[in-house]
C-alpha atoms as a PDB file:
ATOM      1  CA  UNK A   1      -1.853  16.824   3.522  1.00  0.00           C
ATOM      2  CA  UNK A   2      -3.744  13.345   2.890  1.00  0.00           C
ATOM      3  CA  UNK A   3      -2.884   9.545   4.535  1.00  0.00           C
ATOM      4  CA  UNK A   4      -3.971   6.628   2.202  1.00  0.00           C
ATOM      5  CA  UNK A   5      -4.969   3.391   3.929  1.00  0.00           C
ATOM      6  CA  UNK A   6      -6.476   0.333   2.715  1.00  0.00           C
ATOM      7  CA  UNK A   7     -10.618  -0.417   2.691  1.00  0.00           C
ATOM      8  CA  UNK A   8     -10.221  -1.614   6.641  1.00  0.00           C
ATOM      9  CA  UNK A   9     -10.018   1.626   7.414  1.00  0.00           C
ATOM     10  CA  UNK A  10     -12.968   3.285   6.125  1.00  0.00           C
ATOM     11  CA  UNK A  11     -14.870   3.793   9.477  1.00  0.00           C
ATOM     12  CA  UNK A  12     -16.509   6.524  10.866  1.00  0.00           C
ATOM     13  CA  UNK A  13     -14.024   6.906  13.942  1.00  0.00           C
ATOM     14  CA  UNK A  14     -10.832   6.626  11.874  1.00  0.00           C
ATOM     15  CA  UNK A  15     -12.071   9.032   9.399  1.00  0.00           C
ATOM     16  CA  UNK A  16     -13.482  12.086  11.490  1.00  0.00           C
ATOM     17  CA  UNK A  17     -10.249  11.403  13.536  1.00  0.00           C
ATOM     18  CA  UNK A  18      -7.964  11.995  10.465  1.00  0.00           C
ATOM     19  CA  UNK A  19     -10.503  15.117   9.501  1.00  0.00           C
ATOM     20  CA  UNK A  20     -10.138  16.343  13.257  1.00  0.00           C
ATOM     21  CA  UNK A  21      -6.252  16.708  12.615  1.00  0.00           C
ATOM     22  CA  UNK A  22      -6.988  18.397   9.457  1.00  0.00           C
ATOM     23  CA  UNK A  23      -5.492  15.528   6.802  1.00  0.00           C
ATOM     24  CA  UNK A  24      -7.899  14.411   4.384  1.00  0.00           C
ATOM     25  CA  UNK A  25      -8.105  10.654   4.398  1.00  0.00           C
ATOM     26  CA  UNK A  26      -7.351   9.089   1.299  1.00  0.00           C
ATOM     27  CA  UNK A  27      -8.987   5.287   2.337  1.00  0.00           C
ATOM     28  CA  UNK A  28      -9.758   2.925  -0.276  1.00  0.00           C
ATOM     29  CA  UNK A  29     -13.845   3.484   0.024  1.00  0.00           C
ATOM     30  CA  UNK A  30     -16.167   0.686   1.314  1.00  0.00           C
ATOM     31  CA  UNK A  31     -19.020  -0.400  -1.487  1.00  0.00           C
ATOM     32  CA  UNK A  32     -21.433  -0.226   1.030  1.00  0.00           C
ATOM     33  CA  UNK A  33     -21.988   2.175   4.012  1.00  0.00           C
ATOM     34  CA  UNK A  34     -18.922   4.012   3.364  1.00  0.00           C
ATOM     35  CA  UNK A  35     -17.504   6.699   5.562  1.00  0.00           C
ATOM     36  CA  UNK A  36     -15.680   8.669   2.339  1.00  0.00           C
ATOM     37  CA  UNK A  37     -17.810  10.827   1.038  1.00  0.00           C
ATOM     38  CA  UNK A  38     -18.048  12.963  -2.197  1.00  0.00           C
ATOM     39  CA  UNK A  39     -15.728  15.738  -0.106  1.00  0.00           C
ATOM     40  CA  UNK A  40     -13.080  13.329  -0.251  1.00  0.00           C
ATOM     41  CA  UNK A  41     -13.667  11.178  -3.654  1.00  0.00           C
ATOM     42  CA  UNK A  42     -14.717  14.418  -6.084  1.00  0.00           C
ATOM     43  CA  UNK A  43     -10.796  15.590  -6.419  1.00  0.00           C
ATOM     44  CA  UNK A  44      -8.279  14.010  -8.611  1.00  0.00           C
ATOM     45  CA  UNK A  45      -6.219  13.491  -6.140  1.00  0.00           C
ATOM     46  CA  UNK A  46      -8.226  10.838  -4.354  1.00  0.00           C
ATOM     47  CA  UNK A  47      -7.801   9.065  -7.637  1.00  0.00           C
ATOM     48  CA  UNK A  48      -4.141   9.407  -7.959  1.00  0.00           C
ATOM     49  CA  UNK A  49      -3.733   8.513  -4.464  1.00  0.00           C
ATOM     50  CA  UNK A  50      -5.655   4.797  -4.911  1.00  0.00           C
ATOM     51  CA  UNK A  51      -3.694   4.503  -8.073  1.00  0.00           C
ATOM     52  CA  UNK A  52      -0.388   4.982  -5.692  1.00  0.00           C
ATOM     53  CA  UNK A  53      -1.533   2.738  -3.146  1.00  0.00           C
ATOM     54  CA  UNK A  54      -1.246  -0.287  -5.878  1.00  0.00           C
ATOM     55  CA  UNK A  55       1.734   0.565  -6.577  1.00  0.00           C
ATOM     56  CA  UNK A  56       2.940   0.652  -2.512  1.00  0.00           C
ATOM     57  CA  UNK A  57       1.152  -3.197  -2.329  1.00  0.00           C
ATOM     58  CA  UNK A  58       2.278  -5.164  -5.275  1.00  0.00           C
ATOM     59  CA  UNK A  59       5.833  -5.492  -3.305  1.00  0.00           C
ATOM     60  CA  UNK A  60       4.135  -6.431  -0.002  1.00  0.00           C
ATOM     61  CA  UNK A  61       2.024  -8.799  -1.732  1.00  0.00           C
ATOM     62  CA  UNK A  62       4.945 -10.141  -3.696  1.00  0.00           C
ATOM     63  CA  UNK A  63       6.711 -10.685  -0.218  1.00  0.00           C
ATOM     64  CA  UNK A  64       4.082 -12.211   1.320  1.00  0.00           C
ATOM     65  CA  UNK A  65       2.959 -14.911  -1.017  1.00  0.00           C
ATOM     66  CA  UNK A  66       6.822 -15.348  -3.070  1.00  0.00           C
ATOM     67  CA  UNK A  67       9.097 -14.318  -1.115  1.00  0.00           C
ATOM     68  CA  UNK A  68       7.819 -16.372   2.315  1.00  0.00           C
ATOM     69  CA  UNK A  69       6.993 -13.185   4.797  1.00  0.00           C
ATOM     70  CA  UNK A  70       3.290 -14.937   4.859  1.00  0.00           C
ATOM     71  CA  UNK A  71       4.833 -17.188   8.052  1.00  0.00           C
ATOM     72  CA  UNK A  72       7.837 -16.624   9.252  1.00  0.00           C
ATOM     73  CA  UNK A  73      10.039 -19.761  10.000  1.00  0.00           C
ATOM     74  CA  UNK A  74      12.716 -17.985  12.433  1.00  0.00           C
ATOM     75  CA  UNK A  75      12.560 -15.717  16.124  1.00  0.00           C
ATOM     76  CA  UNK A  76      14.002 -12.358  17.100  1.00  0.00           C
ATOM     77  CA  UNK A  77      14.191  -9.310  15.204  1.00  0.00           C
ATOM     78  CA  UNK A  78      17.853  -9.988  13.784  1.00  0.00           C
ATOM     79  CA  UNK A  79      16.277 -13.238  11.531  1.00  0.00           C
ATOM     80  CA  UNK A  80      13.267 -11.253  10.534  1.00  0.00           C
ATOM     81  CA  UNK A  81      15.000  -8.228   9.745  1.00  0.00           C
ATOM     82  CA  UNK A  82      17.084 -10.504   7.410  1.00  0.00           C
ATOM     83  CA  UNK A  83      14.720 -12.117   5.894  1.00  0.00           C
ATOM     84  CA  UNK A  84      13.136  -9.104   4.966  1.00  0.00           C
ATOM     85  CA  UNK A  85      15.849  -7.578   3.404  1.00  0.00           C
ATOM     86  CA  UNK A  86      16.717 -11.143   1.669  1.00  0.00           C
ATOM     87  CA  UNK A  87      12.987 -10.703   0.592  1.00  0.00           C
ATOM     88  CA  UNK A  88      13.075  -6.809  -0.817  1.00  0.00           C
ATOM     89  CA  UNK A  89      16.430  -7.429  -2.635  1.00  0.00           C
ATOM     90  CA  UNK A  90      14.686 -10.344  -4.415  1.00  0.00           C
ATOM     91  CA  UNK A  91      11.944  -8.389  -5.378  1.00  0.00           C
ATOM     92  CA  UNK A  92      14.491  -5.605  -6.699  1.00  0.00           C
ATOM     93  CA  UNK A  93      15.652  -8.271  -8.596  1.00  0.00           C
ATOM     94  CA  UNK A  94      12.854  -9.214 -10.113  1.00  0.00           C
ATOM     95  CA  UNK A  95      11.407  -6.321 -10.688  1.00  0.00           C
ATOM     96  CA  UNK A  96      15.037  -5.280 -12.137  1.00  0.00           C
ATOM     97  CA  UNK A  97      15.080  -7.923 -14.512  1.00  0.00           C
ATOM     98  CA  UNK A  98      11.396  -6.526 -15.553  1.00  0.00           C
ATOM     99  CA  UNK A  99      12.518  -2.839 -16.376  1.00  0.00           C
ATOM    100  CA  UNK A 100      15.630  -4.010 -18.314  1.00  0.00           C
ATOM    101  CA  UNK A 101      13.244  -5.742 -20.694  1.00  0.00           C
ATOM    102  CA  UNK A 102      10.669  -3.162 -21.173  1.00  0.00           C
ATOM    103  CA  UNK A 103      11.080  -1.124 -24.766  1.00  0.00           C
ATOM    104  CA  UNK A 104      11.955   2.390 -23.999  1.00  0.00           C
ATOM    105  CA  UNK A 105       9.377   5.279 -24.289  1.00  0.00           C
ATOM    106  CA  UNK A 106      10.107   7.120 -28.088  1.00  0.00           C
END
């Protein structure tokens, strides 16, 4: 079993507390002083699992700087939890409109 989690995360605590519990930590690696070490990075999997991680952030991303989650203008959970979904189904959308134009694989 692995977790993936962004570069913020590669510290020593976080990582030999994910190690403790027996889940290899799949955390985008630090350049410098990095708490991944070749245990972690030498499998493919590491490498499929940061190629993943793009994938789960492009939406996020998309949300944050398109679809207006970067500052939300409305309280309470019930507004936010709209907007959010207003959000996602745009991105659908978009993304939608993206995969209907794409030439199929021969």
């Amino acid at each position: 079993m692995s977790v993936g989690a962004e570069r913020g995360y590669d510290t020593q605590g976080f990582v030999a507390g994910v190690r403790a519990l027996r889940i290899t930590p799949h955390v985008a690696a630090k350049d410098r002083f990095s708490a991944i070490d070749g245990r972690t990075t030498r499998h493919g999997g590491y490498a499929v699992s940061q190629r993943r991680r793009k994938l789960v952030e492009e939406p996020f991303g998309w949300m944050k700087t398109i679809g207006g989650l970067h500052k939300l203008r409305h309280r309470g959970k019930a507004k936010a939890a709209a907007i959010f979904t207003f959000s996602c189904a745009a991105y659908n959308l978009v993304r939608l409109r993206r995969l209907l134009t794409e030439p199929s694989p021969a």
